[in-house]
PDB file of N, CA and C in Angstrom:
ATOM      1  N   UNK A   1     112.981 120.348  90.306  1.00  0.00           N
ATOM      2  CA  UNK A   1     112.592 119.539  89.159  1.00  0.00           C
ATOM      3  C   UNK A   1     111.602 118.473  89.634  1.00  0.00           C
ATOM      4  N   UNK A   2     110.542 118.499  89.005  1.00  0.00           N
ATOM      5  CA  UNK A   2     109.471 117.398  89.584  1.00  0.00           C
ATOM      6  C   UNK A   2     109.937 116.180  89.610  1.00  0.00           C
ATOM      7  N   UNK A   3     110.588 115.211  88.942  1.00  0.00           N
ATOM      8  CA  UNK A   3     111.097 113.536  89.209  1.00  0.00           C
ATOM      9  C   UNK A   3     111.738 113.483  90.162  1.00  0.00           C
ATOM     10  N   UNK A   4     112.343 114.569  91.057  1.00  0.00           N
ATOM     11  CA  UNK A   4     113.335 114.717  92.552  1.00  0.00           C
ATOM     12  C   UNK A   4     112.681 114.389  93.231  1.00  0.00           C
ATOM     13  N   UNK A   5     111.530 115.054  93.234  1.00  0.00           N
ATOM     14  CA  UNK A   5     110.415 115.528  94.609  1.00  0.00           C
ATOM     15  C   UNK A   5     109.497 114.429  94.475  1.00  0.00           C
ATOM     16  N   UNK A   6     109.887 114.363  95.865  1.00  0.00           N
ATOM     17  CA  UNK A   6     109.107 112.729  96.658  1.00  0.00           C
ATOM     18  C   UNK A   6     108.053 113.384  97.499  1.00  0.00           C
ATOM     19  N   UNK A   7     106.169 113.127  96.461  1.00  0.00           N
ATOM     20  CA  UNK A   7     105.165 113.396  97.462  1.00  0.00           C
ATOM     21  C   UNK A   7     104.482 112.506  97.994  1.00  0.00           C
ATOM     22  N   UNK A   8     104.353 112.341  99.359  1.00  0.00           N
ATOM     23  CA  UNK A   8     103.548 111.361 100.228  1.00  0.00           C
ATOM     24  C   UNK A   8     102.019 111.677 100.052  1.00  0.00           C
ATOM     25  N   UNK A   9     100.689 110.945 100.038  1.00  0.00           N
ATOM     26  CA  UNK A   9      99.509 111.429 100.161  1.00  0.00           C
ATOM     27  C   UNK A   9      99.283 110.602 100.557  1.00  0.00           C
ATOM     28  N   UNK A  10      98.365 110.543 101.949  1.00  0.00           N
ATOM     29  CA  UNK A  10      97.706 110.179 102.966  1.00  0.00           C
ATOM     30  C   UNK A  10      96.484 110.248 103.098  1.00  0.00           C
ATOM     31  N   UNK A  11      95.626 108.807 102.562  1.00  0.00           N
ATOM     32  CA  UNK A  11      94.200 109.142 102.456  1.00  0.00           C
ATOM     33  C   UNK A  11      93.676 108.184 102.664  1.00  0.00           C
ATOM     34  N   UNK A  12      92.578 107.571 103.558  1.00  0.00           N
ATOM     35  CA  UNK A  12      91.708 106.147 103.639  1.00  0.00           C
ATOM     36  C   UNK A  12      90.796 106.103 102.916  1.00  0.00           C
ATOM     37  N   UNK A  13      90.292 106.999 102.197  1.00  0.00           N
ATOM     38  CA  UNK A  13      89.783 106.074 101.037  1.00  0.00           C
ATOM     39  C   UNK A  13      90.766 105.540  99.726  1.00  0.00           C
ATOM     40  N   UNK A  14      90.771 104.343  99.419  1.00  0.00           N
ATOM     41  CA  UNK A  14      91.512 104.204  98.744  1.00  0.00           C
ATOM     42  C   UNK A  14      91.597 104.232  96.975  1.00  0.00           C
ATOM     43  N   UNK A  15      90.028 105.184  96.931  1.00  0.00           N
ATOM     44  CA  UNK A  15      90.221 105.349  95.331  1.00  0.00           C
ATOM     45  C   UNK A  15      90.605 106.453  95.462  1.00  0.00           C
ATOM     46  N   UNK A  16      90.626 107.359  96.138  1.00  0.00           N
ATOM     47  CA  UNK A  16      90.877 108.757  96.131  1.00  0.00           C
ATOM     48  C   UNK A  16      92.796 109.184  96.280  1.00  0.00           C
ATOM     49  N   UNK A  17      93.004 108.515  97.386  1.00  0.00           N
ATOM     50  CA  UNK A  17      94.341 107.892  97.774  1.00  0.00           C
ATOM     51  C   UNK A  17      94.896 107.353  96.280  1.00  0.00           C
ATOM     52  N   UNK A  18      94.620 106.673  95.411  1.00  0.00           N
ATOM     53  CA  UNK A  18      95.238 106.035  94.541  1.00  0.00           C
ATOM     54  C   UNK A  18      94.596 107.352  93.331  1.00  0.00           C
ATOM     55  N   UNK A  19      93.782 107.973  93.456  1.00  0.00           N
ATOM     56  CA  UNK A  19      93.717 108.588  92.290  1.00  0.00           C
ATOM     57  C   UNK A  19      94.827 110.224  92.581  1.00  0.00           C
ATOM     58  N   UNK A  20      94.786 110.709  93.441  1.00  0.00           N
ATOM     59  CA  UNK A  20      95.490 111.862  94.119  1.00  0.00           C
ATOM     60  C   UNK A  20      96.742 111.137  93.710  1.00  0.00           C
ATOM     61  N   UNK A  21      97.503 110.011  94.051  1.00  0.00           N
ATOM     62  CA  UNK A  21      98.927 109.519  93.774  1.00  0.00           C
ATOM     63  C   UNK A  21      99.240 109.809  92.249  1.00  0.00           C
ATOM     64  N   UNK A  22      97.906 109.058  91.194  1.00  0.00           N
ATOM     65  CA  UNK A  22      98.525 108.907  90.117  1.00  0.00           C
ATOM     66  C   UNK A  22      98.523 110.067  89.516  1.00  0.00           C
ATOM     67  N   UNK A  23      97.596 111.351  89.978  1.00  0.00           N
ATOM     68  CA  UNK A  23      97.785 112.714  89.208  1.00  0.00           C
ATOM     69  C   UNK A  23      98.880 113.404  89.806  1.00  0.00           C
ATOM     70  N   UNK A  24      99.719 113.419  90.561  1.00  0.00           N
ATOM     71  CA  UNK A  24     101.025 113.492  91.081  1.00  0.00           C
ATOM     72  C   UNK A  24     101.891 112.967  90.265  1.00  0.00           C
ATOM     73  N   UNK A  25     101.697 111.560  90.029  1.00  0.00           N
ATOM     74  CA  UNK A  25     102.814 111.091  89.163  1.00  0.00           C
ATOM     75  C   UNK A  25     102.590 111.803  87.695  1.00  0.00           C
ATOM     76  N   UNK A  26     101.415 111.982  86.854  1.00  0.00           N
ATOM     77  CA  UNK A  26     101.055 112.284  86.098  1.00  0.00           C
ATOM     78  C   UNK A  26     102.398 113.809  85.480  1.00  0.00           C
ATOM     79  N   UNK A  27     102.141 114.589  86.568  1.00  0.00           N
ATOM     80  CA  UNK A  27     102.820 115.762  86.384  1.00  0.00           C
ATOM     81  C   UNK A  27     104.609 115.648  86.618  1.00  0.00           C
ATOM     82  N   UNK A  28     104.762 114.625  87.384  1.00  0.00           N
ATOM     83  CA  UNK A  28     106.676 113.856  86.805  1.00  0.00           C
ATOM     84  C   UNK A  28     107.050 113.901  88.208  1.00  0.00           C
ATOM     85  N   UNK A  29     106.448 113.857  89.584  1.00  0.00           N
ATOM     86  CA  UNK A  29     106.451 113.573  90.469  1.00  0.00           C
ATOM     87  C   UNK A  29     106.743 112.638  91.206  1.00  0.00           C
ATOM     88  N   UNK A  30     107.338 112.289  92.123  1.00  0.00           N
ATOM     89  CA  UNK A  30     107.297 110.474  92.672  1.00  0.00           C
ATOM     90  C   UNK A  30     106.631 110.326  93.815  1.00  0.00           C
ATOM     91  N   UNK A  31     105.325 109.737  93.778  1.00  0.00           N
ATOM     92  CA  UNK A  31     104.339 109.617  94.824  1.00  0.00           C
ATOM     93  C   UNK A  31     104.529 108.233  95.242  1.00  0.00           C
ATOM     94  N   UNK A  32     104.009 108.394  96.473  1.00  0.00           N
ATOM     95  CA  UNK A  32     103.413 107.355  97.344  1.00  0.00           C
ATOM     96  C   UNK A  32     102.609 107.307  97.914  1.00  0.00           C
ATOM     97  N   UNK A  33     101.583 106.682  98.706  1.00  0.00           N
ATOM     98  CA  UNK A  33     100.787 107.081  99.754  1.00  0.00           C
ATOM     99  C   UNK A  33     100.351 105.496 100.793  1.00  0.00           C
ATOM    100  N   UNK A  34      99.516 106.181 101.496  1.00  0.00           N
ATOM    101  CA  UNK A  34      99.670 105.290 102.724  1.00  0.00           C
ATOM    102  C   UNK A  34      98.299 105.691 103.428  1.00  0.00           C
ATOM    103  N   UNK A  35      97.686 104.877 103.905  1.00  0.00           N
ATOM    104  CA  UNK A  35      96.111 104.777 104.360  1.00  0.00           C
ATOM    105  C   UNK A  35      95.718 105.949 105.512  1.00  0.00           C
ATOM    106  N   UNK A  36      96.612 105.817 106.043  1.00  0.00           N
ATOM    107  CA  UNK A  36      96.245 106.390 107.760  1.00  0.00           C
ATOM    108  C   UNK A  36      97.778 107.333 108.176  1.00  0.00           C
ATOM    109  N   UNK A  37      97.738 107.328 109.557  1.00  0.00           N
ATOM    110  CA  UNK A  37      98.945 107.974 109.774  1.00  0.00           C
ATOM    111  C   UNK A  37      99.954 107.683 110.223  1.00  0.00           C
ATOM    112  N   UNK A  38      99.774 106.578 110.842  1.00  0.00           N
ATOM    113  CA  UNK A  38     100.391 105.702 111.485  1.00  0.00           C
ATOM    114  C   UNK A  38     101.220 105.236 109.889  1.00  0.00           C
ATOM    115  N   UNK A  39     100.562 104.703 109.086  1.00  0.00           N
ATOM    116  CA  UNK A  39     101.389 103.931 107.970  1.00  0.00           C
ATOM    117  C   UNK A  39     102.464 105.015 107.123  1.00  0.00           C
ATOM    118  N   UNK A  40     101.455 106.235 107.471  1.00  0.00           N
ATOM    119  CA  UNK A  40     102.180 107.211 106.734  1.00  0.00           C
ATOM    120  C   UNK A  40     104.219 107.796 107.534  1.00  0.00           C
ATOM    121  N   UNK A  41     104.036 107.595 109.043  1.00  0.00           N
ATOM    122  CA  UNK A  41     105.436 107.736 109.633  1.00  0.00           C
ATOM    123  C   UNK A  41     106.380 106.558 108.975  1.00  0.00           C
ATOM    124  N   UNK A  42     105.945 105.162 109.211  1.00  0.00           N
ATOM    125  CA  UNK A  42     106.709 103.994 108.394  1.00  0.00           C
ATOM    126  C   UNK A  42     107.487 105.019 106.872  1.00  0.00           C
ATOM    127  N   UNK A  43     106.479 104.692 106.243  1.00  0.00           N
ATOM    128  CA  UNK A  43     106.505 105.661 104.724  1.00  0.00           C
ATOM    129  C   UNK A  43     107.805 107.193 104.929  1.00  0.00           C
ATOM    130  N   UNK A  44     107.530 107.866 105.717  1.00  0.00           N
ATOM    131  CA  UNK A  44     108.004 108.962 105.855  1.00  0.00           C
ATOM    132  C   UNK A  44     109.439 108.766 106.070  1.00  0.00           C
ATOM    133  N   UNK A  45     109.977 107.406 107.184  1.00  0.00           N
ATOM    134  CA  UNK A  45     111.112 106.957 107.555  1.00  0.00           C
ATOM    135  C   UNK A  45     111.783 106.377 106.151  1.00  0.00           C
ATOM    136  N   UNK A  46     110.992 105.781 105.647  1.00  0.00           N
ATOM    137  CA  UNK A  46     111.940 105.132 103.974  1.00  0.00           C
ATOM    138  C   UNK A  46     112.027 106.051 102.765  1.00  0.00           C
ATOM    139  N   UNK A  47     110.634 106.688 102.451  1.00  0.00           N
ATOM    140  CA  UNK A  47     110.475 107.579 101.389  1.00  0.00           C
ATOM    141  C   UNK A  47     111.308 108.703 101.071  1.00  0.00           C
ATOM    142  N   UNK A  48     111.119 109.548 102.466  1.00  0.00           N
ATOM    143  CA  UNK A  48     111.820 110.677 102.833  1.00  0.00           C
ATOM    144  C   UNK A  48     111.380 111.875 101.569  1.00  0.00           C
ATOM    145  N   UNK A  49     109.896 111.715 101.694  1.00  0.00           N
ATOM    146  CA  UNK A  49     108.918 113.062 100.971  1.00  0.00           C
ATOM    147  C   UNK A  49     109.074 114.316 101.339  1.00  0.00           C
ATOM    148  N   UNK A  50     109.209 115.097 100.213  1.00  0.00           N
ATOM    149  CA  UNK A  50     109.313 116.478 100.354  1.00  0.00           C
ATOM    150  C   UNK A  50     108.369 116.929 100.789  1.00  0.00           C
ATOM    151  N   UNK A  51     107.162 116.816 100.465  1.00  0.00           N
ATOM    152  CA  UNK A  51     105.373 117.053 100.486  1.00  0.00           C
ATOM    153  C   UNK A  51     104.962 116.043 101.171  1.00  0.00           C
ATOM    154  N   UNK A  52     104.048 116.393 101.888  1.00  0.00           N
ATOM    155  CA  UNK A  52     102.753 115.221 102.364  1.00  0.00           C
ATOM    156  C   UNK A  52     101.352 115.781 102.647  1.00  0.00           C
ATOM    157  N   UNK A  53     100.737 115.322 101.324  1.00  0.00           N
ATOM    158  CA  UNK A  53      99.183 115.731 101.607  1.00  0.00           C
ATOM    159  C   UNK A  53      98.426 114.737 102.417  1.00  0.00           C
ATOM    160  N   UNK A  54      98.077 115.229 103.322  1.00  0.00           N
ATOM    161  CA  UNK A  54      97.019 114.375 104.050  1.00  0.00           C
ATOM    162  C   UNK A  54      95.844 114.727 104.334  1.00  0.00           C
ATOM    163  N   UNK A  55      95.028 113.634 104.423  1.00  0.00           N
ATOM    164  CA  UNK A  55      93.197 114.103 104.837  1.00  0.00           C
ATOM    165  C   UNK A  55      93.213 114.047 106.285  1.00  0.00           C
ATOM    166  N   UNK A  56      92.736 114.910 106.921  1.00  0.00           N
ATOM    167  CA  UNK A  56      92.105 114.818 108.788  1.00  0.00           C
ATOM    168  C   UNK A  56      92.000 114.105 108.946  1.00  0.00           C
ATOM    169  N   UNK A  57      91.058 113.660 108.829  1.00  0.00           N
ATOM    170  CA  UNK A  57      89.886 112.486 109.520  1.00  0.00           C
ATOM    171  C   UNK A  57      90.294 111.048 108.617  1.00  0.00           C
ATOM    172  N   UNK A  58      91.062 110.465 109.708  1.00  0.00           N
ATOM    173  CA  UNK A  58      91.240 108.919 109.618  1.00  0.00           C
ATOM    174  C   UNK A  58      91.080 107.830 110.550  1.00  0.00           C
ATOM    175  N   UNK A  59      90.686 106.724 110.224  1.00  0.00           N
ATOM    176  CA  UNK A  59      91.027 105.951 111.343  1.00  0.00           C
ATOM    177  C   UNK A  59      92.599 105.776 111.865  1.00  0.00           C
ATOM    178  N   UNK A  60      92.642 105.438 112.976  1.00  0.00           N
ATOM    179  CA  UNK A  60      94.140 105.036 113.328  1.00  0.00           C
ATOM    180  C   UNK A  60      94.891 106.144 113.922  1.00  0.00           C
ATOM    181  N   UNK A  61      95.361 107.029 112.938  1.00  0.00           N
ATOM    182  CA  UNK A  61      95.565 108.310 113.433  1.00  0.00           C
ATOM    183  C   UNK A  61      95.726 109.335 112.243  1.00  0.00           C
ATOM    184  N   UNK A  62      95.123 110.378 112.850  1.00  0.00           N
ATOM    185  CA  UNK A  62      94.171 111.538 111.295  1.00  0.00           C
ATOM    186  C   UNK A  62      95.312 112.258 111.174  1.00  0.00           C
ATOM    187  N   UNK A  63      95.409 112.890 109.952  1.00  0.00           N
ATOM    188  CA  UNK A  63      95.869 114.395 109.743  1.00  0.00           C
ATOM    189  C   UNK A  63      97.000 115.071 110.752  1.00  0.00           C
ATOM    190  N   UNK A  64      96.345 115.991 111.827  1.00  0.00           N
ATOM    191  CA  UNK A  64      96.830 116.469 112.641  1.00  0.00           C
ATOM    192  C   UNK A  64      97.604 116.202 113.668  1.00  0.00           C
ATOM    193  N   UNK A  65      97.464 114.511 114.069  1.00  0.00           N
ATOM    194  CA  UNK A  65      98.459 113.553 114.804  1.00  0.00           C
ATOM    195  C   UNK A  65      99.517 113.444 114.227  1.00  0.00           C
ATOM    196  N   UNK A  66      99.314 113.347 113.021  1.00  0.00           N
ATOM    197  CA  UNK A  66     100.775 112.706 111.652  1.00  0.00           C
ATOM    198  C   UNK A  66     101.027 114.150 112.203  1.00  0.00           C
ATOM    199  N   UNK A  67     100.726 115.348 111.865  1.00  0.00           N
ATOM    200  CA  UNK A  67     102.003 116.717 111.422  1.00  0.00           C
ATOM    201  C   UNK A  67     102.600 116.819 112.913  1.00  0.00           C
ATOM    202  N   UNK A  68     101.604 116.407 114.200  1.00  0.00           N
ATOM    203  CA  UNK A  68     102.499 116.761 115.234  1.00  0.00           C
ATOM    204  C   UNK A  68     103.557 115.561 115.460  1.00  0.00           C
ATOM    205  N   UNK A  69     103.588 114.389 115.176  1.00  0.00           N
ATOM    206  CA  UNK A  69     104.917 113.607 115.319  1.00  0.00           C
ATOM    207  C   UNK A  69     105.874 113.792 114.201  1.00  0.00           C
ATOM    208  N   UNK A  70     105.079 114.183 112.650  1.00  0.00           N
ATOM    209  CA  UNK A  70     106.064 114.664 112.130  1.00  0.00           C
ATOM    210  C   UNK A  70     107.156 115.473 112.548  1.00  0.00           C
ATOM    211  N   UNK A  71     106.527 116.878 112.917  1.00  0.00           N
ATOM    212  CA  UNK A  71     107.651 117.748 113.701  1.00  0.00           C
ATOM    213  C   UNK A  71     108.121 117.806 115.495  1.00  0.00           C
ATOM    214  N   UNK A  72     107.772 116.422 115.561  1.00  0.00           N
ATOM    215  CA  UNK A  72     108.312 116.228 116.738  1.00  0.00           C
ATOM    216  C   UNK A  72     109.813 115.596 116.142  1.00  0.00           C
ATOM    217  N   UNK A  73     109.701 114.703 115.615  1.00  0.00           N
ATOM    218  CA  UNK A  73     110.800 113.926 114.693  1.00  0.00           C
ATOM    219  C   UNK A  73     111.367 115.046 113.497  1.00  0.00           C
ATOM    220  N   UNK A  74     110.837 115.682 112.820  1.00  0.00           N
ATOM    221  CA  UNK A  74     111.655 116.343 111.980  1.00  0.00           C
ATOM    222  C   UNK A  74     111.744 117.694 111.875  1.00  0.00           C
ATOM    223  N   UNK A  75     111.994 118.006 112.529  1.00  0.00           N
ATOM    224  CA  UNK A  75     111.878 119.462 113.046  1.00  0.00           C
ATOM    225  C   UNK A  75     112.462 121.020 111.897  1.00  0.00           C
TER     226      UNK A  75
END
């Protein structure tokens, strides 16, 4: 049921980031998102998202850093 499902989106720009969140919520979703990747593990530890869309290329740490500590931690 979409109001269960907690999606994270991970994006530094922040109109895109805030527009990707609210068409998530739009469809009965519960979004959040978070700049980089680093902010996005914080997020991941409280939220506890089913989904996490993220963009590559970030400052701080991109895309592909987040999924490998993701499944270092959540396996």
């Amino acid at each position: 049921m979409p109001g269960d499902t907690r999606v994270l989106v991970v994006e530094n720009d922040v109109r895109l980031r805030n527009a990707l969140a609210e068409l998530i919520r739009s469809w009965g979703y519960e979004a959040e998102s978070a700049p980089d990747g680093r902010q996005a593990l914080e997020k991941i530890s409280s939220f506890d998202p089913v989904l996490v869309v993220s963009d590559l290329r970030m400052p701080v740490m991109g895309g592909m850093d987040l999924l490998k500590q993701v499944r270092e931690t959540r396996p």
